[in-house]
N, C-alpha and C. Protein backbone atom coordinates (compact mmCIF):
# COMPACT_ATOMS: atom_id res chain seq x y z
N UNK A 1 69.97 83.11 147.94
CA UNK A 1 69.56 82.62 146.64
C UNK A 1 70.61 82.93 145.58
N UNK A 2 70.86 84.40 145.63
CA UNK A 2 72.25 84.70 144.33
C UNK A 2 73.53 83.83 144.99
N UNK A 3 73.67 83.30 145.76
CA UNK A 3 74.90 82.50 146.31
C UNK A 3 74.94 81.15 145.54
N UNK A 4 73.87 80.84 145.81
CA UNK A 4 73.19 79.55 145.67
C UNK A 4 73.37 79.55 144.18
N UNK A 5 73.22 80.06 143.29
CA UNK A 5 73.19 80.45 141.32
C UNK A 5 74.53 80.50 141.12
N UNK A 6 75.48 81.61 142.09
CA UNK A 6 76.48 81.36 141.73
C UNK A 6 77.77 80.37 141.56
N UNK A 7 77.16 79.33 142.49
CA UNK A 7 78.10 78.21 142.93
C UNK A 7 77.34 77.46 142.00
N UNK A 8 76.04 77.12 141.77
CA UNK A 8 75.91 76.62 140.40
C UNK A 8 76.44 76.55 139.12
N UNK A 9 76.45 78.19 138.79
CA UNK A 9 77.51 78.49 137.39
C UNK A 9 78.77 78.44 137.68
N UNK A 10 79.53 78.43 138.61
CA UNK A 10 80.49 78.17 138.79
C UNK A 10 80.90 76.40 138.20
N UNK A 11 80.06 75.70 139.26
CA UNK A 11 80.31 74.21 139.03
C UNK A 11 79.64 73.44 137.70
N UNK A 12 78.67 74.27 137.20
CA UNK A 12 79.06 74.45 135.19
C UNK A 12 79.73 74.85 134.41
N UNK A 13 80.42 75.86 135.23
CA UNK A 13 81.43 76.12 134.04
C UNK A 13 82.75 75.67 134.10
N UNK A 14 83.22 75.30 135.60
CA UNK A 14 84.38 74.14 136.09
C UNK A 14 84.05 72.80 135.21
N UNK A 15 82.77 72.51 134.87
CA UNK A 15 82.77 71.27 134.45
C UNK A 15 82.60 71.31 133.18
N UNK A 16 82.47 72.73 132.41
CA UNK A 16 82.43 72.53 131.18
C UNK A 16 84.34 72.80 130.67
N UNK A 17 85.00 73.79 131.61
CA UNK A 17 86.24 73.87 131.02
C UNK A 17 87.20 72.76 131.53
N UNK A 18 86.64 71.45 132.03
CA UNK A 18 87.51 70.71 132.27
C UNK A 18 87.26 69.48 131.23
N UNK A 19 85.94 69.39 130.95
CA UNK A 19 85.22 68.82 129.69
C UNK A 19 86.40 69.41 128.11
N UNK A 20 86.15 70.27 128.57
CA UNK A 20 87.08 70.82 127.32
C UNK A 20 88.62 70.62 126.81
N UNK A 21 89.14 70.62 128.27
CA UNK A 21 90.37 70.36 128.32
C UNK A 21 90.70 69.25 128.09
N UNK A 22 89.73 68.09 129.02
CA UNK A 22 89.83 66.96 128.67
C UNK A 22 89.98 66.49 126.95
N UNK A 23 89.28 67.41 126.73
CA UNK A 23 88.63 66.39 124.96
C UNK A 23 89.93 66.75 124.12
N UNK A 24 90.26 67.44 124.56
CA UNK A 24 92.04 67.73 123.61
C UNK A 24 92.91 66.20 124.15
N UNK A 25 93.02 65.50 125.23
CA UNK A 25 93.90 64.64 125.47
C UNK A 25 93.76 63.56 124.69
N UNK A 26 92.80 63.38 123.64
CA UNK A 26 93.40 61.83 122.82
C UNK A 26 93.22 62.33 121.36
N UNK A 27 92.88 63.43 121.35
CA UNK A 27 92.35 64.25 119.68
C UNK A 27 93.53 64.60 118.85
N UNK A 28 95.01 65.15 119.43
CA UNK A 28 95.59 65.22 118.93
C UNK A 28 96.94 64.36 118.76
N UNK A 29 97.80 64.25 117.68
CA UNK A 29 99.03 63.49 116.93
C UNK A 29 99.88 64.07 117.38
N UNK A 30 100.79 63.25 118.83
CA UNK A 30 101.87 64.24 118.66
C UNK A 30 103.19 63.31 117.91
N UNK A 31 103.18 62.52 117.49
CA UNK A 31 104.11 61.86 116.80
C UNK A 31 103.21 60.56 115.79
N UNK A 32 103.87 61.17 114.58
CA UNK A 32 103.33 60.38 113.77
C UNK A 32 103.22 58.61 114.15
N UNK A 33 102.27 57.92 113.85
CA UNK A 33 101.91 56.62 114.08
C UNK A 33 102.39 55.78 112.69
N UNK A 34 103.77 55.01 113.23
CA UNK A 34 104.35 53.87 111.57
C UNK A 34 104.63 54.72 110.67
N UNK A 35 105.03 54.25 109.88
CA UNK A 35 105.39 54.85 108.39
C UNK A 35 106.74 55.00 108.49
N UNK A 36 107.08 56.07 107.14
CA UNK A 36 108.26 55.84 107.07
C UNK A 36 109.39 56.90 108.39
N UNK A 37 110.36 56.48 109.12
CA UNK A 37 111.24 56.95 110.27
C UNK A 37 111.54 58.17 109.54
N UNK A 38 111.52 59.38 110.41
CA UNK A 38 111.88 60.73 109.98
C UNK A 38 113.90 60.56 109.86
N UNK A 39 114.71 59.50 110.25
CA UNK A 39 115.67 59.73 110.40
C UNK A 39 115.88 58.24 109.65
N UNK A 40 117.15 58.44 108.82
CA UNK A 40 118.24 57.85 108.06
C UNK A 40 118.63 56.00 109.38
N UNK A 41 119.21 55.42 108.65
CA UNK A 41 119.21 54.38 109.52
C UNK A 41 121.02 54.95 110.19
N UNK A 42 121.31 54.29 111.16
CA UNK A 42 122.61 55.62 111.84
C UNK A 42 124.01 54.86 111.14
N UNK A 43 123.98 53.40 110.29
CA UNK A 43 124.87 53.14 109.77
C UNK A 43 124.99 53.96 108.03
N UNK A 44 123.82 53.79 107.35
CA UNK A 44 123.70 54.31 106.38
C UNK A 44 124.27 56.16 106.51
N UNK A 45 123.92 56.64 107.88
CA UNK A 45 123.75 58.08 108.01
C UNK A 45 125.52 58.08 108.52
N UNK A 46 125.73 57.17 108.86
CA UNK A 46 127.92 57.19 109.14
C UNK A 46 128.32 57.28 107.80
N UNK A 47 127.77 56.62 107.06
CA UNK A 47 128.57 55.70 105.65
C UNK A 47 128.48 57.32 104.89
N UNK A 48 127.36 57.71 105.12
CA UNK A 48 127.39 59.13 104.30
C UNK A 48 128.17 60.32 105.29
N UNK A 49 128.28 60.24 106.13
CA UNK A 49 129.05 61.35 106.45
C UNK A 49 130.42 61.06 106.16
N UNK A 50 130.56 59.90 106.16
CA UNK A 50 132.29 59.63 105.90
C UNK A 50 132.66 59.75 104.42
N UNK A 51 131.51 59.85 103.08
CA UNK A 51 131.82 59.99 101.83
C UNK A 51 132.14 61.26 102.16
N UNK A 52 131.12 62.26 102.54
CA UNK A 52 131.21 63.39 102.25
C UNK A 52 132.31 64.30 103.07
N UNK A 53 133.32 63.75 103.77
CA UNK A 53 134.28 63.99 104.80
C UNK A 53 135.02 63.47 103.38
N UNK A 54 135.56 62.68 102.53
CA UNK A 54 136.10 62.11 101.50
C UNK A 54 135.96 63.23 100.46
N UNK A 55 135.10 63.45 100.68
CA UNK A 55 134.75 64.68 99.42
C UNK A 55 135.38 66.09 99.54
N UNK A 56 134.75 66.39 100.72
CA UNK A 56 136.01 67.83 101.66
C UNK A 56 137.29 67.94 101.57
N UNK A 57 137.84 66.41 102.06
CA UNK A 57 139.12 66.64 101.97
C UNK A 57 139.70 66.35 100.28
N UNK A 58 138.85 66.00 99.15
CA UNK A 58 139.71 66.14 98.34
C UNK A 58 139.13 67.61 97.29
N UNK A 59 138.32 68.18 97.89
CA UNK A 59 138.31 69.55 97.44
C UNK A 59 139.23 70.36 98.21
N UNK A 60 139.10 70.25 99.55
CA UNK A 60 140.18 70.76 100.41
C UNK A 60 142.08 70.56 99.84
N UNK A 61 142.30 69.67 99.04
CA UNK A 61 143.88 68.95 98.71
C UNK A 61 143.91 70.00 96.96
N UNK A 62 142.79 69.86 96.89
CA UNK A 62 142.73 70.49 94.90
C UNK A 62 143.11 72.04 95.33
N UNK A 63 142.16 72.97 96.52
CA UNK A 63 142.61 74.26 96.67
C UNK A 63 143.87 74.65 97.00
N UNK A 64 144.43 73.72 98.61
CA UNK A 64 145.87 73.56 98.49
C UNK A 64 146.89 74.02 97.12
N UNK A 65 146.61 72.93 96.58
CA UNK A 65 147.45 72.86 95.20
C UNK A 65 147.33 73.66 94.37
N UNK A 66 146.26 74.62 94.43
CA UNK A 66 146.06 75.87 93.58
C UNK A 66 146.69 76.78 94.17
N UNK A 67 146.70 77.29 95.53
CA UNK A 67 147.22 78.42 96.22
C UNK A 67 148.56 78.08 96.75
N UNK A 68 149.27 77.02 96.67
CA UNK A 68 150.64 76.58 96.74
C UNK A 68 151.36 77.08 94.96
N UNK A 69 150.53 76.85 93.90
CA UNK A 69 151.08 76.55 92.61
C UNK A 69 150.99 78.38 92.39
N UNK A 70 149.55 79.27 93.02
CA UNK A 70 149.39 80.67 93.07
C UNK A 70 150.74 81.65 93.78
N UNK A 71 150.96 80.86 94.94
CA UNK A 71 152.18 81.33 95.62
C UNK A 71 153.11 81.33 94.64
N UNK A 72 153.51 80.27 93.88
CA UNK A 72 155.18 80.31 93.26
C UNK A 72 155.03 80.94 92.50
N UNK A 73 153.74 81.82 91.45
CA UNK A 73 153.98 82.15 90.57
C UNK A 73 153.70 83.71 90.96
N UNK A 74 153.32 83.94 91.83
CA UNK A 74 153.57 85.28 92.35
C UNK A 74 154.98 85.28 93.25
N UNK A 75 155.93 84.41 93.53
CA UNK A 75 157.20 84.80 94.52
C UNK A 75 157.93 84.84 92.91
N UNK A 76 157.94 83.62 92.02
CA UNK A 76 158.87 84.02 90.68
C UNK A 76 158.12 85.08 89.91
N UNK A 77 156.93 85.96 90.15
CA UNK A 77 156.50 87.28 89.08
C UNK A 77 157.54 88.36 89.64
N UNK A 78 157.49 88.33 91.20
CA UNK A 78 158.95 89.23 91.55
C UNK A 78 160.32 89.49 91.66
């Protein structure tokens, strides 16, 4: 008889934690549905990396020219 109860609660509670498990598979969002794309379009997202590569190198050319113009005036301070 206790055999018999236990294979009962067993095959209630197999069927309640698979019930359970189940009910998570359509409940949750794993990627948003439409709207607006989390990412830049990949020409727009070139066009900007290449300004800002434009931008580097002419902050990069201005320091140059400071620590070239820093050099001469520390080789003629000596």
């Amino acid at each position: 008889m206790n055999q018999r109860i236990f294979r009962w609660a067993a095959l209630v509670a197999a069927n309640l934690f698979l019930w359970g498990v189940l009910s998570f598979y359509g409940s949750s969002i794993a990627a948003p549905q439409g709207g607006k794309q989390p990412f830049t379009n990949s020409v727009e997202q070139r066009h900007e990396i290449i300004r800002e590569l434009q931008q580097i190198r002419t902050v990069l050319q201005e320091q140059n020219r400071l620590l070239r113009a820093m050099a001469k005036q520390d080789g003629q301070a000596k």
